[in-house]
Protein backbone atom coordinates (compact mmCIF):
# COMPACT_ATOMS: atom_id res chain seq x y z
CA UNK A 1 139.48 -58.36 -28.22
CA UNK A 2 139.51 -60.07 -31.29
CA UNK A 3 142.09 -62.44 -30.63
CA UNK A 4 140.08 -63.48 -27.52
CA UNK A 5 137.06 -64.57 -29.61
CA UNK A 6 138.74 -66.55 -32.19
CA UNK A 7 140.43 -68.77 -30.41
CA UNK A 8 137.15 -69.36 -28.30
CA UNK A 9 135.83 -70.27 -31.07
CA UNK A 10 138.45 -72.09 -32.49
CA UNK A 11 138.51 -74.05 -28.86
CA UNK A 12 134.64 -75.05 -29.30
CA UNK A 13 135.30 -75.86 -32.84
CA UNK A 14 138.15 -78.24 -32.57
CA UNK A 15 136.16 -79.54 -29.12
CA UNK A 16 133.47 -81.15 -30.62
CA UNK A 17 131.13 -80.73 -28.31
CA UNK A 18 129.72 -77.78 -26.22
CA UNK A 19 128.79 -78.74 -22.67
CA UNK A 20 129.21 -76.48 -19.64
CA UNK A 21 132.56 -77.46 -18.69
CA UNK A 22 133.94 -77.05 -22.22
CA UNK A 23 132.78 -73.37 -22.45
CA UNK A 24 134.09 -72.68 -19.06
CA UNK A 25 137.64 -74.40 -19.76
CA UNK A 26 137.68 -72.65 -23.21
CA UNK A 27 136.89 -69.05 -21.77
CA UNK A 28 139.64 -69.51 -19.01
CA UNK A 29 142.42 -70.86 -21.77
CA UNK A 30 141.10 -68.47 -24.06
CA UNK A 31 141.51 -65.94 -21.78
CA UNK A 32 144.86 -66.80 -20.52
CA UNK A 33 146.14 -67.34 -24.02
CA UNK A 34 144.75 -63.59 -24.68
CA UNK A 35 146.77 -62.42 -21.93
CA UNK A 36 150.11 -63.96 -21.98
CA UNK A 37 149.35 -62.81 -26.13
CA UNK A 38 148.74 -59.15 -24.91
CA UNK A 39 151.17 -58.48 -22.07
CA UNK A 40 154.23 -61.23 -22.42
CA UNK A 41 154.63 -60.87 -26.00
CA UNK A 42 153.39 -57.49 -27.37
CA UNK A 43 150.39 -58.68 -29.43
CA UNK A 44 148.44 -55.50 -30.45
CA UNK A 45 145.09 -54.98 -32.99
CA UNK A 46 147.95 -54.34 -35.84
CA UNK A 47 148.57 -58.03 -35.76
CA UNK A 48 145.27 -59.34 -35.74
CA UNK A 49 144.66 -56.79 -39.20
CA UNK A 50 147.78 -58.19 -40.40
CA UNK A 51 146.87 -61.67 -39.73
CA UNK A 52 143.32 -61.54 -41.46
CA UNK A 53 144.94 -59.30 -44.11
CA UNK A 54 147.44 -62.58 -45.05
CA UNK A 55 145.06 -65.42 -43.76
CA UNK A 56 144.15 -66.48 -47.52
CA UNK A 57 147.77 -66.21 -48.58
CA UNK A 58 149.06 -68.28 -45.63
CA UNK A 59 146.36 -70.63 -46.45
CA UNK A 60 147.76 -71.09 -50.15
CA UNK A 61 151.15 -71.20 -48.72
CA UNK A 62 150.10 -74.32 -46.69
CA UNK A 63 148.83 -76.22 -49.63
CA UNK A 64 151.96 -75.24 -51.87
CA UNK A 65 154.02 -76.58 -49.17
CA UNK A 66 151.84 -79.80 -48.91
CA UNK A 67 152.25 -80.14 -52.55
CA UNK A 68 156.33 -80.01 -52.57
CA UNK A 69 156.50 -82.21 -49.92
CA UNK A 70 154.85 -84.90 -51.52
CA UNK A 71 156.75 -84.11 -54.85
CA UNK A 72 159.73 -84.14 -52.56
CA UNK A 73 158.73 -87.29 -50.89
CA UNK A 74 158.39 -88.70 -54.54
CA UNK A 75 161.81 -87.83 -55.63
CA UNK A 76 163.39 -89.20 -52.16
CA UNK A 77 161.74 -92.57 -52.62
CA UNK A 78 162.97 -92.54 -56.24
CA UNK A 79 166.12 -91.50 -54.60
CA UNK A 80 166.47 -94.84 -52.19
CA UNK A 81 164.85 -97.31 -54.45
CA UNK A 82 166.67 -96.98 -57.63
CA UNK A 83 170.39 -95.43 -56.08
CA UNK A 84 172.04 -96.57 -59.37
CA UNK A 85 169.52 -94.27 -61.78
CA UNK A 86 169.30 -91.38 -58.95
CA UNK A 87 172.46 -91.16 -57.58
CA UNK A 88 172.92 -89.39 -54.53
CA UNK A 89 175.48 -86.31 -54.52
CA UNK A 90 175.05 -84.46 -51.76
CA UNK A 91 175.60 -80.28 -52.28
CA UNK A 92 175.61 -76.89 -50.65
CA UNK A 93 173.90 -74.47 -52.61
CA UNK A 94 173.00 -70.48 -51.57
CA UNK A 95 170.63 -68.52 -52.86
CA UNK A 96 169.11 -64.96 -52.23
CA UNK A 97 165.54 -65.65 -50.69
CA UNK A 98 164.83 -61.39 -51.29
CA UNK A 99 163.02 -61.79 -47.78
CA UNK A 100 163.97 -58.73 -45.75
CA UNK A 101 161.34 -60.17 -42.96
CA UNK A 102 163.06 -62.34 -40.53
CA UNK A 103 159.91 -63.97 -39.72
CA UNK A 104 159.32 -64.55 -43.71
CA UNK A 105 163.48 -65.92 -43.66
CA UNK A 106 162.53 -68.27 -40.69
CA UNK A 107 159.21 -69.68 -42.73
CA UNK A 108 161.21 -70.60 -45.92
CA UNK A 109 163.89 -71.98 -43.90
CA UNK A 110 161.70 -74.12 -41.95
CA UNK A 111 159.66 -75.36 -45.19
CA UNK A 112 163.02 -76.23 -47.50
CA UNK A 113 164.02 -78.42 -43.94
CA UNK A 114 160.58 -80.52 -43.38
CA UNK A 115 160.84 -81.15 -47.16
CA UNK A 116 162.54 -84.29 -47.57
CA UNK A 117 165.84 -84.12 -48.86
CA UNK A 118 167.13 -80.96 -48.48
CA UNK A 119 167.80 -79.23 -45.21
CA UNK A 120 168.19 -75.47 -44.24
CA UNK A 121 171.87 -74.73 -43.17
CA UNK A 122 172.08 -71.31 -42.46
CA UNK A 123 170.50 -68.17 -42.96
CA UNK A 124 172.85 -64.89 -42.89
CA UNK A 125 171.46 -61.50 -45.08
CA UNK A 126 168.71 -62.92 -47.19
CA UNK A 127 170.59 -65.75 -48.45
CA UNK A 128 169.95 -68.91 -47.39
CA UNK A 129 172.49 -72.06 -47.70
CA UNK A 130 170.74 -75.41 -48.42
CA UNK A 131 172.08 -78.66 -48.37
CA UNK A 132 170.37 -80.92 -50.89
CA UNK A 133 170.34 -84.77 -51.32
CA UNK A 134 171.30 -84.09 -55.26
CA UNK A 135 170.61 -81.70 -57.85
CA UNK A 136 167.26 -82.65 -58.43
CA UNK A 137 166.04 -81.18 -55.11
CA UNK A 138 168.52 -77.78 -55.92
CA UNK A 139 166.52 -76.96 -59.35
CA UNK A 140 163.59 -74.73 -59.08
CA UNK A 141 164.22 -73.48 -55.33
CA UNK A 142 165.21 -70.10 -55.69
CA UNK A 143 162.38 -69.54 -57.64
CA UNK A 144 159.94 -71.75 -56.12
CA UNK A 145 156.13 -71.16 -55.62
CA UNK A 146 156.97 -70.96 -51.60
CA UNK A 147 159.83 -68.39 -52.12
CA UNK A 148 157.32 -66.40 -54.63
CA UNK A 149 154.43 -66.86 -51.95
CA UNK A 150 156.17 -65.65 -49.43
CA UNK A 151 157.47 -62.52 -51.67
CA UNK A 152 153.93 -61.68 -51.99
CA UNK A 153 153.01 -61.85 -48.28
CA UNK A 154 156.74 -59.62 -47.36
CA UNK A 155 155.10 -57.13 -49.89
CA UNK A 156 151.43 -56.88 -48.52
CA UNK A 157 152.97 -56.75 -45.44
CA UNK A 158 154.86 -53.53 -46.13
CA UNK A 159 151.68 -52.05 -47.77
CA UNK A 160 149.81 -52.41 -44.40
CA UNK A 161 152.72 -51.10 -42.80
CA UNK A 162 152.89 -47.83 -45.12
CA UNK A 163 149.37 -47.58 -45.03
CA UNK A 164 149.70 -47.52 -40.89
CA UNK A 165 152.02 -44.82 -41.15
CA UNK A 166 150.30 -42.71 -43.47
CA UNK A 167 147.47 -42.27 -41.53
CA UNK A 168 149.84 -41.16 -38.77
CA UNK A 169 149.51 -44.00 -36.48
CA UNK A 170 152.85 -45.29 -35.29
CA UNK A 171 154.45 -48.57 -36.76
């Protein structure tokens, strides 16, 4: 199975070296990994195809969300080392994420909460509340580059899924 070989790989990469023992450790882990993917939790050939279908947008996800943390990180500093000029006025704020995916929901909610100063409330529908240190970190995150990223993987998503179905496999 595919899944089986890349993370065999992936073990020998991240090793370092490739000895006997390392090979044999990785093939049993692998293995076991493979299983508990296959039999505990469902994983099928659909979501390795869906995973290599969204690899290079997950990839430019990461980065975007490296990028607004450290523009985040920026603005909190800003935040603690000149209070007078930035004050800080704590808010609530909602907004519609248009993420039908929970998965998708649980990704942006996750990435607005390891961004410095703002923090993921709640999610109910697609709308997720936000607290936010001030206004500053409110602006732009409706629309942000990880919302729109993520819009773009909820969509190729649903065209694998549609193409799956009309070629009469089930979902």
């Amino acid at each position: 199975m595919a899944i089986f070989l890349f993370l065999f790989v992936f073990w020998l990469l991240f090793n370092g070296r490739i000895t006997w023992d390392v090979v044999a450790f990785g093939l049993v882990i692998s293995g076991f990994v493979t299983w508990f993917a296959v039999a505990i939790c469902g994983w099928t050939k659909q979501n390795t195809k869906m995973i290599l279908y969204l690899s290079g947008q997950l990839i430019v996800y990461v980065f975007c969300l490296v990028v607004e943390i450290i523009k985040a990180n920026i603005a909190t500093i800003k935040v603690i080392l000149f209070p007078k000029k930035y004050e800080i006025r704590p808010r609530l704020f909602t907004f519609d994420s248009h993420l039908e995916k929970e998965e998708l929901q649980t990704i942006m909610a996750n990435s607005i909460t390891i961004t410095p100063g703002t923090y993921t409330v709640v999610i109910y529908d697609n709308n997720l509340m936000v607290h936010a240190l001030n206004s500053e970190f409110q602006e732009g995150t409706p629309d942000s580059a990880l919302n729109r990223r993520l819009i773009r993987m909820q969509e190729t998503m649903s065209r694998l899924v549609d193409r799956k179905t009309e070629g009469g496999e089930n979902p």
